[in-house]
PDB file of N, CA and C in Angstrom:
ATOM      1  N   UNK A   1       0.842  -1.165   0.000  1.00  0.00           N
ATOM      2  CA  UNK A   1       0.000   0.000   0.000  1.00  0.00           C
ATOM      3  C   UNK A   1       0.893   1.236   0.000  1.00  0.00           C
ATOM      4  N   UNK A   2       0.739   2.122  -0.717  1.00  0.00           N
ATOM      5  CA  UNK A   2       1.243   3.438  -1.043  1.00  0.00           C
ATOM      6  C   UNK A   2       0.368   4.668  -0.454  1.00  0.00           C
ATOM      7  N   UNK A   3       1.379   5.530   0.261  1.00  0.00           N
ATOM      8  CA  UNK A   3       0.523   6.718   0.651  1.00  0.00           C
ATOM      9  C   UNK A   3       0.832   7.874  -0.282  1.00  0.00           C
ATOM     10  N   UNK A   4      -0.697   8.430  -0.723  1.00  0.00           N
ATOM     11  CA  UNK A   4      -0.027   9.481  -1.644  1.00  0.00           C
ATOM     12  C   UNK A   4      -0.172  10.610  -0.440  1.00  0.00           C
ATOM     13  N   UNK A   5       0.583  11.750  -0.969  1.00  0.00           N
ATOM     14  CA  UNK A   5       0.129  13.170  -0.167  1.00  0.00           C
ATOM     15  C   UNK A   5      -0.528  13.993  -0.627  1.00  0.00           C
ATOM     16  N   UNK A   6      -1.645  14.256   0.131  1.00  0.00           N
ATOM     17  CA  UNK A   6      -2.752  15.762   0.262  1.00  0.00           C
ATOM     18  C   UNK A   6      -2.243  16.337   0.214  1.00  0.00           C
ATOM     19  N   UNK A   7      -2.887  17.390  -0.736  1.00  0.00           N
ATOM     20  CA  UNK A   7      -2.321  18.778   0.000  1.00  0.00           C
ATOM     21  C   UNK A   7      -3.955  19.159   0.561  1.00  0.00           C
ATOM     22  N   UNK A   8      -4.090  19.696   1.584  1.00  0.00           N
ATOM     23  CA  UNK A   8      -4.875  20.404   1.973  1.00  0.00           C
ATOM     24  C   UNK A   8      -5.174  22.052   2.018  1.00  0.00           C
ATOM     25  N   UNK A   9      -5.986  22.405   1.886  1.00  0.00           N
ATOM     26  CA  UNK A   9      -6.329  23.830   0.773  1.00  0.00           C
ATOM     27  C   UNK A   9      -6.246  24.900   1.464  1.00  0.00           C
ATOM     28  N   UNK A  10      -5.752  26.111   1.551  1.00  0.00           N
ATOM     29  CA  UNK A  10      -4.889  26.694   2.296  1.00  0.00           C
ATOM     30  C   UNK A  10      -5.936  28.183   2.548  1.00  0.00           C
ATOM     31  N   UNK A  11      -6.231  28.259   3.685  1.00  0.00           N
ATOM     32  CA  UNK A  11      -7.545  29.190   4.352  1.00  0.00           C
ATOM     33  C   UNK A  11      -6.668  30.176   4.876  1.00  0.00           C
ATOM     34  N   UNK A  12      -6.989  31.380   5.077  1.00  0.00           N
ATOM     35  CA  UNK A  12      -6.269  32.524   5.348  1.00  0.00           C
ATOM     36  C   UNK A  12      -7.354  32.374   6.649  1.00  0.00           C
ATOM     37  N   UNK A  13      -6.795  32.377   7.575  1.00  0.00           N
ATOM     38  CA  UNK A  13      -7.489  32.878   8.915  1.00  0.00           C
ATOM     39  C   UNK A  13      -7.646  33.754   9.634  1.00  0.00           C
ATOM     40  N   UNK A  14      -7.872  34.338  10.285  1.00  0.00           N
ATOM     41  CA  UNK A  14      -8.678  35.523  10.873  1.00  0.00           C
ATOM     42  C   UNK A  14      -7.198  36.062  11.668  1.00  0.00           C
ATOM     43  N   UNK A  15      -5.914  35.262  11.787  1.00  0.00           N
ATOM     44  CA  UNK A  15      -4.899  36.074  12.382  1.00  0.00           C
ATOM     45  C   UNK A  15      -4.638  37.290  11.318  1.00  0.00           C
ATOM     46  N   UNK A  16      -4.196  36.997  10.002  1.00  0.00           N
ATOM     47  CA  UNK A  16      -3.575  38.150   9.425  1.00  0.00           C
ATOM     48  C   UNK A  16      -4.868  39.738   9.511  1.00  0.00           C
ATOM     49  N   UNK A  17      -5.504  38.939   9.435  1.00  0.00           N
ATOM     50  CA  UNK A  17      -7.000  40.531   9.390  1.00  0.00           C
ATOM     51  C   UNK A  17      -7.029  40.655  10.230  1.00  0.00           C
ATOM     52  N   UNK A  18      -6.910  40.507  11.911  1.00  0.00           N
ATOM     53  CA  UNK A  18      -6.751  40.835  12.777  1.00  0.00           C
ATOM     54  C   UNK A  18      -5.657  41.971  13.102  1.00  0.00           C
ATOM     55  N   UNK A  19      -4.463  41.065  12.552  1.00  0.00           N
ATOM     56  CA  UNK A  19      -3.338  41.919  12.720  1.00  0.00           C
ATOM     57  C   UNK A  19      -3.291  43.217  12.211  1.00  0.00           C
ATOM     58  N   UNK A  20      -3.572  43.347  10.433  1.00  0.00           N
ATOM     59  CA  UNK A  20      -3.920  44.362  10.082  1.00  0.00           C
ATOM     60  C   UNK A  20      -4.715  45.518  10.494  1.00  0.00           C
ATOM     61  N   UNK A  21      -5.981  44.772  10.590  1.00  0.00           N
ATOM     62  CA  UNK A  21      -7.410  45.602  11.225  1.00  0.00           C
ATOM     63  C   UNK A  21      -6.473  46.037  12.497  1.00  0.00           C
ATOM     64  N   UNK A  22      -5.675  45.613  13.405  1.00  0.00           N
ATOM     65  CA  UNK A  22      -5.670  46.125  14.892  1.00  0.00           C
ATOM     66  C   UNK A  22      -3.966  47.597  14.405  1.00  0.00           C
ATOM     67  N   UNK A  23      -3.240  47.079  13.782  1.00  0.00           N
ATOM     68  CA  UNK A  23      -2.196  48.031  12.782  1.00  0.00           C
ATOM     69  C   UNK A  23      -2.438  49.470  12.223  1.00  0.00           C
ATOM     70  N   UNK A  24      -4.017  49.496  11.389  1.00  0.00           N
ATOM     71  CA  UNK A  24      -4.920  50.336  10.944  1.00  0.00           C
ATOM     72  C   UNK A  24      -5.358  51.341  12.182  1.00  0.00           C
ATOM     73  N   UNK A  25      -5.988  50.659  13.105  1.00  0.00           N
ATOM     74  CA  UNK A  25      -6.620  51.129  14.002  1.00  0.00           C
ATOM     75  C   UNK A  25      -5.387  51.919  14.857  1.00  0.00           C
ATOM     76  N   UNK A  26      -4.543  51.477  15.122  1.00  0.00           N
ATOM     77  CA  UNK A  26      -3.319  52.052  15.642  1.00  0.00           C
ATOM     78  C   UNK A  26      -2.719  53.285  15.043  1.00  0.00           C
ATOM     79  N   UNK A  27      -2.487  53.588  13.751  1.00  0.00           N
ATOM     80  CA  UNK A  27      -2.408  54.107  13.036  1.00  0.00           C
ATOM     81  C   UNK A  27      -3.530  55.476  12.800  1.00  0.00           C
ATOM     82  N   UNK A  28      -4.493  55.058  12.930  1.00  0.00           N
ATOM     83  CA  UNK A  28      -5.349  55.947  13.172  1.00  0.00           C
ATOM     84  C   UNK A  28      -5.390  56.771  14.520  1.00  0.00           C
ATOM     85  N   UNK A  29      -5.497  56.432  15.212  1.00  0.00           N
ATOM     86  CA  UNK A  29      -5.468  56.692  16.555  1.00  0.00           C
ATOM     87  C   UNK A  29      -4.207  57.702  16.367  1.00  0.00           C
ATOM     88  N   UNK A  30      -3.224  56.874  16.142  1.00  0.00           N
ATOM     89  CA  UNK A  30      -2.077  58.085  16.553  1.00  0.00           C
ATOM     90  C   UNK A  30      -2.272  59.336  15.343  1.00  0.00           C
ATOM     91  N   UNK A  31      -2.496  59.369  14.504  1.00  0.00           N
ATOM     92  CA  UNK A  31      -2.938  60.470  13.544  1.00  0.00           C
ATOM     93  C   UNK A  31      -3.803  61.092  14.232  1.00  0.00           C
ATOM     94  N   UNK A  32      -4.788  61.038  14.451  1.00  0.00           N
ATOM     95  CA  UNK A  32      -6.218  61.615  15.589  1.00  0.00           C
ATOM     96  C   UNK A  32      -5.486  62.435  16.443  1.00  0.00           C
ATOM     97  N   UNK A  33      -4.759  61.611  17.672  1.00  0.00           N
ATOM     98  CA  UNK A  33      -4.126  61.982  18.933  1.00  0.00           C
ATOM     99  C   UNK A  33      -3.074  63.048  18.889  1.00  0.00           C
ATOM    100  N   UNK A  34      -2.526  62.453  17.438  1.00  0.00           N
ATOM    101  CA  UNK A  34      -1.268  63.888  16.743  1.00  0.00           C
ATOM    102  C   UNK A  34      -1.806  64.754  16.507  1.00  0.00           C
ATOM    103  N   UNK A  35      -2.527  64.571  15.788  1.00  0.00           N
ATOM    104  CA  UNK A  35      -3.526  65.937  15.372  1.00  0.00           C
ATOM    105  C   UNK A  35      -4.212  67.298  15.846  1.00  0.00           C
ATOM    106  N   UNK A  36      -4.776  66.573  17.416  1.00  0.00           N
ATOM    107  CA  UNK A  36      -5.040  67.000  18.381  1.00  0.00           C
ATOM    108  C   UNK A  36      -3.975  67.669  19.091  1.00  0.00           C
ATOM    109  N   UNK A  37      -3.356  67.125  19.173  1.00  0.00           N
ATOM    110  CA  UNK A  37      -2.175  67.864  20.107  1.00  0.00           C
ATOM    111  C   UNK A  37      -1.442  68.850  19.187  1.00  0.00           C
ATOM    112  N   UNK A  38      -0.921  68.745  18.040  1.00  0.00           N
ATOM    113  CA  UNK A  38      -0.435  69.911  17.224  1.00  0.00           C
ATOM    114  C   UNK A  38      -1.713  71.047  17.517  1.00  0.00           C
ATOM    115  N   UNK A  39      -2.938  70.191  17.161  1.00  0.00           N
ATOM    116  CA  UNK A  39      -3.885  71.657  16.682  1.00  0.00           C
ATOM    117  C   UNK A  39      -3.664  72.370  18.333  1.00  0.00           C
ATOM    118  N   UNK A  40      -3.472  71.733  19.523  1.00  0.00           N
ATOM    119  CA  UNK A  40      -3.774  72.586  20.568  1.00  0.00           C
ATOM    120  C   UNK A  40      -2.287  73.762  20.965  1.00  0.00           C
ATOM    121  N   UNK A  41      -1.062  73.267  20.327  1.00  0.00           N
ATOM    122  CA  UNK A  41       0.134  73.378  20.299  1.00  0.00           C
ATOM    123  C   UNK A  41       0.393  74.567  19.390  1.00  0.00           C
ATOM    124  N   UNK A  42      -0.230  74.578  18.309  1.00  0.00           N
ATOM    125  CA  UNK A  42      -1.055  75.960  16.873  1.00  0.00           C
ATOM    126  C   UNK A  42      -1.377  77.068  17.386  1.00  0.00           C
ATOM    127  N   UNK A  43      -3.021  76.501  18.343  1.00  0.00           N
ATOM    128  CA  UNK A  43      -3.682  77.792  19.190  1.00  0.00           C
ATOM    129  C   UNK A  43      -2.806  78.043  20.242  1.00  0.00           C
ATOM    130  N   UNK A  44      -2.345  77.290  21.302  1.00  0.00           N
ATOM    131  CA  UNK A  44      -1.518  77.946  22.298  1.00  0.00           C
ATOM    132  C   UNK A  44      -0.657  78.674  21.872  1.00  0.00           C
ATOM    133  N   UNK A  45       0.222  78.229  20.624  1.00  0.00           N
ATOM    134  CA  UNK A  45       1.375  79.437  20.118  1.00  0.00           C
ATOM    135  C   UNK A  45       0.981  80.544  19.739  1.00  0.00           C
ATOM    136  N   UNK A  46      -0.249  80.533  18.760  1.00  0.00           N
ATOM    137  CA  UNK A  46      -0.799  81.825  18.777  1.00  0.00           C
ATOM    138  C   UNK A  46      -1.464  82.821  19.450  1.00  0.00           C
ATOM    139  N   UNK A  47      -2.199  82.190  20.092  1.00  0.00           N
ATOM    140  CA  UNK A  47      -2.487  82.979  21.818  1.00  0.00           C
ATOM    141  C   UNK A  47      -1.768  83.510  22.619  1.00  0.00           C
ATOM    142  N   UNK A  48       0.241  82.519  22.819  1.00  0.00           N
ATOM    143  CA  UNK A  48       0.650  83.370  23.177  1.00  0.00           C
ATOM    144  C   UNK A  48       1.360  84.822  22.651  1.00  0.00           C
ATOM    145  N   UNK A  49       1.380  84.497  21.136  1.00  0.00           N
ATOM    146  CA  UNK A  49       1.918  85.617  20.620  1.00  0.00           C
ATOM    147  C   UNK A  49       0.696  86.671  20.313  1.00  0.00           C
ATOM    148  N   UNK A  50      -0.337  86.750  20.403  1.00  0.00           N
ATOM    149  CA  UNK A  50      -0.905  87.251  20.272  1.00  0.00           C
ATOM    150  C   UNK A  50      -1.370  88.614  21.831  1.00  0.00           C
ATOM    151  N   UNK A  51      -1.378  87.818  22.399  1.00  0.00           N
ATOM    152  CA  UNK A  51      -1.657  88.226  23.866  1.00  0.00           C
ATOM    153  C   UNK A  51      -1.100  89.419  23.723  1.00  0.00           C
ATOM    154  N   UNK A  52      -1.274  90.798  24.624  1.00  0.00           N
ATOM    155  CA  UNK A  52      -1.057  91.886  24.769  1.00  0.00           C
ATOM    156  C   UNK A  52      -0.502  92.539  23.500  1.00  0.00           C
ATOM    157  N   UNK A  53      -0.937  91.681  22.025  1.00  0.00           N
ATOM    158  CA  UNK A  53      -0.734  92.909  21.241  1.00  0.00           C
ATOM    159  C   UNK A  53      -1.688  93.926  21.064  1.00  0.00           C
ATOM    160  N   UNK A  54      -2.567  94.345  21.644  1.00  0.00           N
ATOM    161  CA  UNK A  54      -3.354  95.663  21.531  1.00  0.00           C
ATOM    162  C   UNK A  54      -3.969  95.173  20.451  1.00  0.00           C
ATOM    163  N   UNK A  55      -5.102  93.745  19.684  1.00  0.00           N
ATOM    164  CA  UNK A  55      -5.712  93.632  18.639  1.00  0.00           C
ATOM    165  C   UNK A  55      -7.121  93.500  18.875  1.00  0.00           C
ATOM    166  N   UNK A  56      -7.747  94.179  17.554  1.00  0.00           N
ATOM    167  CA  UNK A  56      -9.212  94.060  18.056  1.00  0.00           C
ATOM    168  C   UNK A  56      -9.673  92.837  18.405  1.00  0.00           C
ATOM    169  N   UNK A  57     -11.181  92.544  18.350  1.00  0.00           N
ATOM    170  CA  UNK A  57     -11.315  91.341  18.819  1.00  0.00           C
ATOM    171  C   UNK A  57     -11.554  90.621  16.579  1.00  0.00           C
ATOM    172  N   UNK A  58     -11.796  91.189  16.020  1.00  0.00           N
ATOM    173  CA  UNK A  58     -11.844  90.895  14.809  1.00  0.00           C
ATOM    174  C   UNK A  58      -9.918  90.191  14.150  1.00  0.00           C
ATOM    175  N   UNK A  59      -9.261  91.800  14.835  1.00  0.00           N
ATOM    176  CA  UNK A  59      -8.121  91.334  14.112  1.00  0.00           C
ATOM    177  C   UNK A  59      -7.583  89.837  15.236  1.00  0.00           C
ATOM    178  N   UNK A  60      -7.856  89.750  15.933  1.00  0.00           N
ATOM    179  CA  UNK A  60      -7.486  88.598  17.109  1.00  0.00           C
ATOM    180  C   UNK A  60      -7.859  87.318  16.314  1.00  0.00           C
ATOM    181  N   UNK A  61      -8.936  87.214  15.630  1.00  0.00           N
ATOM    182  CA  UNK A  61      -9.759  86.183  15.496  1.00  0.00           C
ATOM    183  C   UNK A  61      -8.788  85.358  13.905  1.00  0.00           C
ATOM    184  N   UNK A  62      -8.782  86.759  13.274  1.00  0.00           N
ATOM    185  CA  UNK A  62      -8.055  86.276  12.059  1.00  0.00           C
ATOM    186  C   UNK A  62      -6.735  85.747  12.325  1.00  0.00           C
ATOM    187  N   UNK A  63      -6.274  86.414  13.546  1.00  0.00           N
ATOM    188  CA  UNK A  63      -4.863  85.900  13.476  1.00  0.00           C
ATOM    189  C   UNK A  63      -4.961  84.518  14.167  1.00  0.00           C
ATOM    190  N   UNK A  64      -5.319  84.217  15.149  1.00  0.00           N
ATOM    191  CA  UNK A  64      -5.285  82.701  15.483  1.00  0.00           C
ATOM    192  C   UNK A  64      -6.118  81.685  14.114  1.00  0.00           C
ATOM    193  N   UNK A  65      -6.768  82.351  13.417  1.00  0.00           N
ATOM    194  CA  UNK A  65      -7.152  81.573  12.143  1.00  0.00           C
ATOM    195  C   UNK A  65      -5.579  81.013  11.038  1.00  0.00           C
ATOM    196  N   UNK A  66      -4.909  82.166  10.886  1.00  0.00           N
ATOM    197  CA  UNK A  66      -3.952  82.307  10.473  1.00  0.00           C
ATOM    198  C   UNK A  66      -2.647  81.837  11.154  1.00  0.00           C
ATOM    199  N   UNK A  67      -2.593  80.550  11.892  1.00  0.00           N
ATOM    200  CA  UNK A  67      -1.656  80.797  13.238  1.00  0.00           C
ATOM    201  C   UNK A  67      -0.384  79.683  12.041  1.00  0.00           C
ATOM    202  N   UNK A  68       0.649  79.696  12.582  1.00  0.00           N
ATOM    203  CA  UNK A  68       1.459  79.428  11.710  1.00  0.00           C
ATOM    204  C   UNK A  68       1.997  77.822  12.222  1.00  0.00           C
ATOM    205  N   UNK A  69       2.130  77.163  11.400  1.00  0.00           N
ATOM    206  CA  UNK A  69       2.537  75.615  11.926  1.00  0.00           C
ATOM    207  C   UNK A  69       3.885  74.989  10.827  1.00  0.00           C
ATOM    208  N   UNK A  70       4.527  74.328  11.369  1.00  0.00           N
ATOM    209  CA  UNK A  70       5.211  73.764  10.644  1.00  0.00           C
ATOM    210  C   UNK A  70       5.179  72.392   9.893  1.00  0.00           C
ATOM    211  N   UNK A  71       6.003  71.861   9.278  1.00  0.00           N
ATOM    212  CA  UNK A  71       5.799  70.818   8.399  1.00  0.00           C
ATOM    213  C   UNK A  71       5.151  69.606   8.718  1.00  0.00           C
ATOM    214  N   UNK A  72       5.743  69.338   9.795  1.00  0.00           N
ATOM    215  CA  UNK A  72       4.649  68.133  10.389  1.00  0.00           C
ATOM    216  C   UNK A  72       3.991  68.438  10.952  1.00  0.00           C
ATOM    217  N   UNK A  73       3.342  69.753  11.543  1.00  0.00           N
ATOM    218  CA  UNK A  73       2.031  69.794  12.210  1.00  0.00           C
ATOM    219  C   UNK A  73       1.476  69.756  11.399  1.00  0.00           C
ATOM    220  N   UNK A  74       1.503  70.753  10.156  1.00  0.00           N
ATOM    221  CA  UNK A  74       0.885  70.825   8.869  1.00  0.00           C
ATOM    222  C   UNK A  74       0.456  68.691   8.330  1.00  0.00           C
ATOM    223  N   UNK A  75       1.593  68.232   8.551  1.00  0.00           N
ATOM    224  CA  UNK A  75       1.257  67.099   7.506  1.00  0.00           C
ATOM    225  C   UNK A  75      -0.048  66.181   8.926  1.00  0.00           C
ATOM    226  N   UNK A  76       0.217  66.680   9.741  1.00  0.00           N
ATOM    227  CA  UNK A  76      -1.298  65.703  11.013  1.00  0.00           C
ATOM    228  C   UNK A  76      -2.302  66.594  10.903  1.00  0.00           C
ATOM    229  N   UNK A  77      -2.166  67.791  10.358  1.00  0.00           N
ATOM    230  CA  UNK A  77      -3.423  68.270  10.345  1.00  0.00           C
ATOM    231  C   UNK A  77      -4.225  68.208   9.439  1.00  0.00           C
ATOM    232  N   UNK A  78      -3.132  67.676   8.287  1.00  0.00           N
ATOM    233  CA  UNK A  78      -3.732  67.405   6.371  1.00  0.00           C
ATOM    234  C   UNK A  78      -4.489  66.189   6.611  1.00  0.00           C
ATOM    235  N   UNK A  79      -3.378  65.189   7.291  1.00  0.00           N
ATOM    236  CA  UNK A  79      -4.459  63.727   7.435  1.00  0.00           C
ATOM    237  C   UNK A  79      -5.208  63.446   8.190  1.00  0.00           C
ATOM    238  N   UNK A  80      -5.934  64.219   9.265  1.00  0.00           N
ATOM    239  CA  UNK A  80      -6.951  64.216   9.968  1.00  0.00           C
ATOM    240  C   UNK A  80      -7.779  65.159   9.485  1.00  0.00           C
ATOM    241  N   UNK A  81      -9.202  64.839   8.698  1.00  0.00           N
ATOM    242  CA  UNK A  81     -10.225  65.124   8.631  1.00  0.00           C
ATOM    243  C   UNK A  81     -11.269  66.308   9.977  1.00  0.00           C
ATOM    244  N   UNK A  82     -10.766  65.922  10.716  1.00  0.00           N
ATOM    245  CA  UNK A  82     -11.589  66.167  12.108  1.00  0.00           C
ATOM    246  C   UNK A  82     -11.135  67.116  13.315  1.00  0.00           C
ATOM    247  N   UNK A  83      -9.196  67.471  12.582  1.00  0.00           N
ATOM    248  CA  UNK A  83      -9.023  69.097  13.042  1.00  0.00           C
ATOM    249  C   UNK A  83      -8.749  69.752  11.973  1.00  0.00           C
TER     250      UNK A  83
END
């Protein structure tokens, strides 16, 4: 009697999508959390430079609109939707 060999048919299981899906989610999160913290890091800088310059409450408004950020705050604030 001769044994031949199976191959048995090869199922992707719920580890790799897990891994991914939980990678993604990580990923997100820290974009969100970056985001947040630059945007609060934006207004605090501009608030403090702003403070006791004698500006109306109009010109005040534009300037923290206008507040100045750099390259990577800029690039967490491009990929978050939500600041």
């Amino acid at each position: 009697m001769t044994l031949t060999t199976r191959r048995l048919p090869v199922h992707i299981g719920r580890g790799p999508l897990m891994l991914l899906s939980s990678v993604t989610f990580a990923v997100l999160l820290s974009i969100y959390f970056g985001a947040w913290a630059v945007s609060a890091n934006v207004d605090a800088r501009a608030l403090r430079s702003i403070n006791g310059s004698g500006l109306t409450p109009d010109q005040h408004a534009a300037a923290l609109a206008s507040g100045e950020a750099t390259g990577v705050e800029n690039t967490f604030l491009f990929l978050c939707p939500f600041h």
